[in-house]
N, C-alpha and C. Protein backbone atom coordinates (compact mmCIF):
# COMPACT_ATOMS: atom_id res chain seq x y z
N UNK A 1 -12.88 24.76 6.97
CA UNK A 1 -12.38 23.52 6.48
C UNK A 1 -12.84 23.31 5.04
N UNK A 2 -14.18 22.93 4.52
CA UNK A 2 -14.92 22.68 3.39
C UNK A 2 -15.83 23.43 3.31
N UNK A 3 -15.98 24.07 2.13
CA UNK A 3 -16.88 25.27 2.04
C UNK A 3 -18.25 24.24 1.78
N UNK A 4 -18.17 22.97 1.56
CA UNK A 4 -19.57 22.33 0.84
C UNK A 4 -18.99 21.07 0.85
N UNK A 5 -20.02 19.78 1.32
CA UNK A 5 -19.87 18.76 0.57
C UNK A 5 -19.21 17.81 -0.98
N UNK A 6 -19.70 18.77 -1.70
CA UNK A 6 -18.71 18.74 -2.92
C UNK A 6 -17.69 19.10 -2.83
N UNK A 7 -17.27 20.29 -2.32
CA UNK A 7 -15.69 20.68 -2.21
C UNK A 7 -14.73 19.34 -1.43
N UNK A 8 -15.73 18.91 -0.17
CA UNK A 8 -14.72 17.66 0.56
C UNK A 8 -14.55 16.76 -0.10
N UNK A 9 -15.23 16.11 -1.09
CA UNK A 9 -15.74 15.27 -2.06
C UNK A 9 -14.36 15.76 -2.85
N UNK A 10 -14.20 16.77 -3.67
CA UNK A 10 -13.24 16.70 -4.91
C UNK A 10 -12.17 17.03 -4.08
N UNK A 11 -11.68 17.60 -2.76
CA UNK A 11 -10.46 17.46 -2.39
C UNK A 11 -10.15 16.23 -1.42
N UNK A 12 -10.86 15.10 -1.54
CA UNK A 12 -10.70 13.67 -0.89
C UNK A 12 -9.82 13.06 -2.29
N UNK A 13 -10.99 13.20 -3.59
CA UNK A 13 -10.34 12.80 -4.53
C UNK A 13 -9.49 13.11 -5.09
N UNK A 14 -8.84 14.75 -4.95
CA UNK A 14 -7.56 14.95 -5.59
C UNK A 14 -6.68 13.85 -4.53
N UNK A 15 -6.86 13.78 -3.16
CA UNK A 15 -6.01 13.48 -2.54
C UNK A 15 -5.49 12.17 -2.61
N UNK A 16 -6.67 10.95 -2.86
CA UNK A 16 -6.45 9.64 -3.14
C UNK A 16 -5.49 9.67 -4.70
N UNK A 17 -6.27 10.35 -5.53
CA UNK A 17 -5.15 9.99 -6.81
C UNK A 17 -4.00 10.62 -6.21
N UNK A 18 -3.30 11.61 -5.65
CA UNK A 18 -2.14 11.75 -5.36
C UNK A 18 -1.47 10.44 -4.84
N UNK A 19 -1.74 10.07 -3.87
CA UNK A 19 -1.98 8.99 -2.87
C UNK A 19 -1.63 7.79 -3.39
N UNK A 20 -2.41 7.48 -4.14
CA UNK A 20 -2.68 5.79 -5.12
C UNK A 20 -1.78 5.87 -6.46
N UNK A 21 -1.35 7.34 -7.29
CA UNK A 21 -0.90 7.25 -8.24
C UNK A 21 0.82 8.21 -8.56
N UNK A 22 0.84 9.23 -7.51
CA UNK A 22 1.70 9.84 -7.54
C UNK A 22 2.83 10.11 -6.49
N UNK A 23 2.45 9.56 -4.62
CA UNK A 23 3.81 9.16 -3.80
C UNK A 23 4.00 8.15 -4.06
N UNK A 24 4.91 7.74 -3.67
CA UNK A 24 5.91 6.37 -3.57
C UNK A 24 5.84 5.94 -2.23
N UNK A 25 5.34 5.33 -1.61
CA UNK A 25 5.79 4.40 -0.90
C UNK A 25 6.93 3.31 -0.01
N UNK A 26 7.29 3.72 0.91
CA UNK A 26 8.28 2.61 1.03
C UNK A 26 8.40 1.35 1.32
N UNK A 27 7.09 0.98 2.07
CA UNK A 27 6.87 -0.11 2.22
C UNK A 27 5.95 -1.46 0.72
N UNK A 28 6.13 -0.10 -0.43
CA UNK A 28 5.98 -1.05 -2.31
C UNK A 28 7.21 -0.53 -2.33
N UNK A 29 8.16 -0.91 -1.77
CA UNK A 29 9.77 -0.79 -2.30
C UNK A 29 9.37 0.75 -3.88
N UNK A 30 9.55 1.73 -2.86
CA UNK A 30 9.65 2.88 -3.59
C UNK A 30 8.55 3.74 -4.75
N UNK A 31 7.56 2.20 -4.75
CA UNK A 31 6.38 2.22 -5.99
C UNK A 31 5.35 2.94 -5.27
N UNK A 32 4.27 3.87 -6.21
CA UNK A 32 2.98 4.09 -6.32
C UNK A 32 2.32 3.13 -5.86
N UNK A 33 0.91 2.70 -4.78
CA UNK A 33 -0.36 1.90 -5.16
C UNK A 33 -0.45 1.07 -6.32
N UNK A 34 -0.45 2.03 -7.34
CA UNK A 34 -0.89 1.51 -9.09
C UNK A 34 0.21 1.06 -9.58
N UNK A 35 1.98 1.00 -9.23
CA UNK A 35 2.82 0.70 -9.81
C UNK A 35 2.81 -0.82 -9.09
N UNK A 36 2.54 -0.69 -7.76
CA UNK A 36 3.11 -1.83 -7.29
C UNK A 36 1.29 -3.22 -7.62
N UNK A 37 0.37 -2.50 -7.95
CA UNK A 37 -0.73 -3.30 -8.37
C UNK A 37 -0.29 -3.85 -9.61
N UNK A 38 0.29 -3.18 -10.91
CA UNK A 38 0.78 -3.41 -11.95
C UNK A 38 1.53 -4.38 -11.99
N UNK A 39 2.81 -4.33 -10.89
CA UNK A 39 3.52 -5.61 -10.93
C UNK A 39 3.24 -6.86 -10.47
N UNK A 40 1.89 -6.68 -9.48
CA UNK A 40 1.65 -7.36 -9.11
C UNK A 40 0.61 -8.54 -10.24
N UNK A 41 -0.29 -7.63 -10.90
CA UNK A 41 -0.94 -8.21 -12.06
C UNK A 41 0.06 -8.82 -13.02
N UNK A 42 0.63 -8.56 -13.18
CA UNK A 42 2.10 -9.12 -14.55
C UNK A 42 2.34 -10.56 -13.54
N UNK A 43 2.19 -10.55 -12.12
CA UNK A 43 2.32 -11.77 -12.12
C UNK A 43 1.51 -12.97 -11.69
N UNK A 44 0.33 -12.84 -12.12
CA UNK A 44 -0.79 -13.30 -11.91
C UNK A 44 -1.26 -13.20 -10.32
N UNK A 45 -1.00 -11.63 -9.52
CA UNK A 45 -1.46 -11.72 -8.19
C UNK A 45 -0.49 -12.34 -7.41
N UNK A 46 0.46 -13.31 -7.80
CA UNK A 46 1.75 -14.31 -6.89
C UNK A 46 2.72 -12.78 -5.81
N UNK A 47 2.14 -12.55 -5.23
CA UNK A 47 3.04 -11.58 -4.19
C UNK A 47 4.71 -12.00 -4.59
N UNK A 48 4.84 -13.58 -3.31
CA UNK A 48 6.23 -13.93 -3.66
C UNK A 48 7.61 -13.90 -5.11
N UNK A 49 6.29 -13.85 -6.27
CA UNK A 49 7.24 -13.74 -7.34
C UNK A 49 7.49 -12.19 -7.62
N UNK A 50 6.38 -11.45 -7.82
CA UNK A 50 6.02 -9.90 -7.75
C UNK A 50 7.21 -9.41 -6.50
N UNK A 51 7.72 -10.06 -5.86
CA UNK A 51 8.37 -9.32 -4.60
C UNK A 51 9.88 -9.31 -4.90
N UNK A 52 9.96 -10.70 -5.40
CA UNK A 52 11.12 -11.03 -5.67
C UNK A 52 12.55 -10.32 -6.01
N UNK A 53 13.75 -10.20 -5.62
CA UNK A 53 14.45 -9.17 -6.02
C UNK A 53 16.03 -10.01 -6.47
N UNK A 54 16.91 -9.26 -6.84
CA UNK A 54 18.14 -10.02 -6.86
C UNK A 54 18.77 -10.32 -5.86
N UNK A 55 18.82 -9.40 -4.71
CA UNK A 55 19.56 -10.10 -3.44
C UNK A 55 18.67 -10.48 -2.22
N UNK A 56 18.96 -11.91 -2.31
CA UNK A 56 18.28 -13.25 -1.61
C UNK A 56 17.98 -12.37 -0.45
N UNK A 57 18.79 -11.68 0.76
CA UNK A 57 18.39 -10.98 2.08
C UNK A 57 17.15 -10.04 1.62
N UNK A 58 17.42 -9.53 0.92
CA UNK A 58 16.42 -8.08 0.34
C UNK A 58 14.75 -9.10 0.11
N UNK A 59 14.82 -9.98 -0.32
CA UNK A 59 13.97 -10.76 -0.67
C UNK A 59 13.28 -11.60 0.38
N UNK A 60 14.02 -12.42 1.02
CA UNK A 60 13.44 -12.91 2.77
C UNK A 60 12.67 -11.42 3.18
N UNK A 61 13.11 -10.47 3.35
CA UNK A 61 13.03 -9.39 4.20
C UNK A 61 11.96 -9.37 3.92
N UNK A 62 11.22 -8.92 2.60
CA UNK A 62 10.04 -8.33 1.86
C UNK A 62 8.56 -9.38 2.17
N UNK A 63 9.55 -10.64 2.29
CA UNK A 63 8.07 -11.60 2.34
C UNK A 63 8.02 -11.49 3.52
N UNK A 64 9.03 -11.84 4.51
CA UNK A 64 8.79 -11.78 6.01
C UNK A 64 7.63 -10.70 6.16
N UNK A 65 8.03 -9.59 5.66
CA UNK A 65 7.36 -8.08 6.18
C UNK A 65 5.78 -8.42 5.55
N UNK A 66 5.43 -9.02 4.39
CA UNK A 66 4.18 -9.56 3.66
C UNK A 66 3.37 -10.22 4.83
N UNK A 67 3.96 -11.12 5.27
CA UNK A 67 3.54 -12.24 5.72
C UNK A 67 2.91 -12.37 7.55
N UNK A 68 4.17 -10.92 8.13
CA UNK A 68 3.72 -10.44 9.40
C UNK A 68 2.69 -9.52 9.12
N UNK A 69 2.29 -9.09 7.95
CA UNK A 69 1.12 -7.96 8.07
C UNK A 69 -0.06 -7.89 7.76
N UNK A 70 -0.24 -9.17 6.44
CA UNK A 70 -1.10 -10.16 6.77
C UNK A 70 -1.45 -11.35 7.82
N UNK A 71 -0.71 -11.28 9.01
CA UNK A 71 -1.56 -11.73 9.84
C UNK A 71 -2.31 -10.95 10.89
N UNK A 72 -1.90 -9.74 10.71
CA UNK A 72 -2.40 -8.59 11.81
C UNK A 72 -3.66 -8.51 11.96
N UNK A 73 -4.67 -8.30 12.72
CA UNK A 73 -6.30 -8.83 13.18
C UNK A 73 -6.63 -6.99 12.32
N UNK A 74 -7.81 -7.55 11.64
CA UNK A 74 -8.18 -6.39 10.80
C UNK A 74 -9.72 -5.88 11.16
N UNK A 75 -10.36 -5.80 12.53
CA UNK A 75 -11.43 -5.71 12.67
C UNK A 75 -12.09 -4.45 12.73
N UNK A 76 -13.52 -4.18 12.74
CA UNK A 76 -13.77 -2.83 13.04
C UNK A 76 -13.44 -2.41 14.24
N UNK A 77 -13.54 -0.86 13.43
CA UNK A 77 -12.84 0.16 14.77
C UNK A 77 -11.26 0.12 15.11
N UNK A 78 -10.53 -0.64 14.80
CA UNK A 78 -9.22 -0.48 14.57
C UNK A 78 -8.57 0.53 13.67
N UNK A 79 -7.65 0.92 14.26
CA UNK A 79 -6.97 2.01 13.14
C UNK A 79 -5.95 1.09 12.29
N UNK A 80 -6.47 0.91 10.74
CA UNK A 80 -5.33 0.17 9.68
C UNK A 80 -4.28 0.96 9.59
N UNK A 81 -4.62 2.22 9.48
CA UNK A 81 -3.53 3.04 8.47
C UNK A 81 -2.38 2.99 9.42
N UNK A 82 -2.63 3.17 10.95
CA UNK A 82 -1.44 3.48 11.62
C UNK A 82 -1.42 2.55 12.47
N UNK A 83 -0.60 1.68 12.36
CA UNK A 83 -0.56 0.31 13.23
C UNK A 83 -0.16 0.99 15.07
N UNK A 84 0.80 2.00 14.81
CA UNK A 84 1.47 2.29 16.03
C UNK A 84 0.51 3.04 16.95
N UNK A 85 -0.28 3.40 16.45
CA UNK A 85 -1.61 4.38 17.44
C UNK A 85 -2.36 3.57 18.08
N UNK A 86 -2.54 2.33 17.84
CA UNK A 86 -3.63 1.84 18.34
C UNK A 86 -3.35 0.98 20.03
């Protein structure tokens, strides 16, 4: 698997910058981590405006989906990444 601690270490971190800066996402409507943080900063953190799109359905949809996933119970020992495993 890892020849050394350091090796797991720098191939964790190639993997997060891939991860955070180079897939896309579908659930940041197509964006990077860092693209969809970006837009989000441009709007002072406001999700709802940051989400916002031209067609009104596309737009309900996005907050709905915001809004059911922030209420999801986030405790230890739960699996975040994969809602459906748990």
């Amino acid at each position: 698997m890892f020849d050394s601690l350091e090796d797991a270490r720098r191939e964790l971190a190639l993997w997060r910058y891939d991860y955070n800066n180079v897939r896309p996402h579908s659930s940041l409507a197509n964006q990077t981590p860092a693209e969809a943080r970006r837009t989000l900063e441009q709007f002072e953190g406001s999700a709802p405006d940051a989400l916002a799109q031209t067609n009104d359905e596309d737009y309900k949809t996005q907050i709905r989906k915001l809004s059911l996933s922030m209420r999801e119970p986030r405790g230890a020992g739960q699996n975040i990444c994969c809602p459906s495993r748990q």
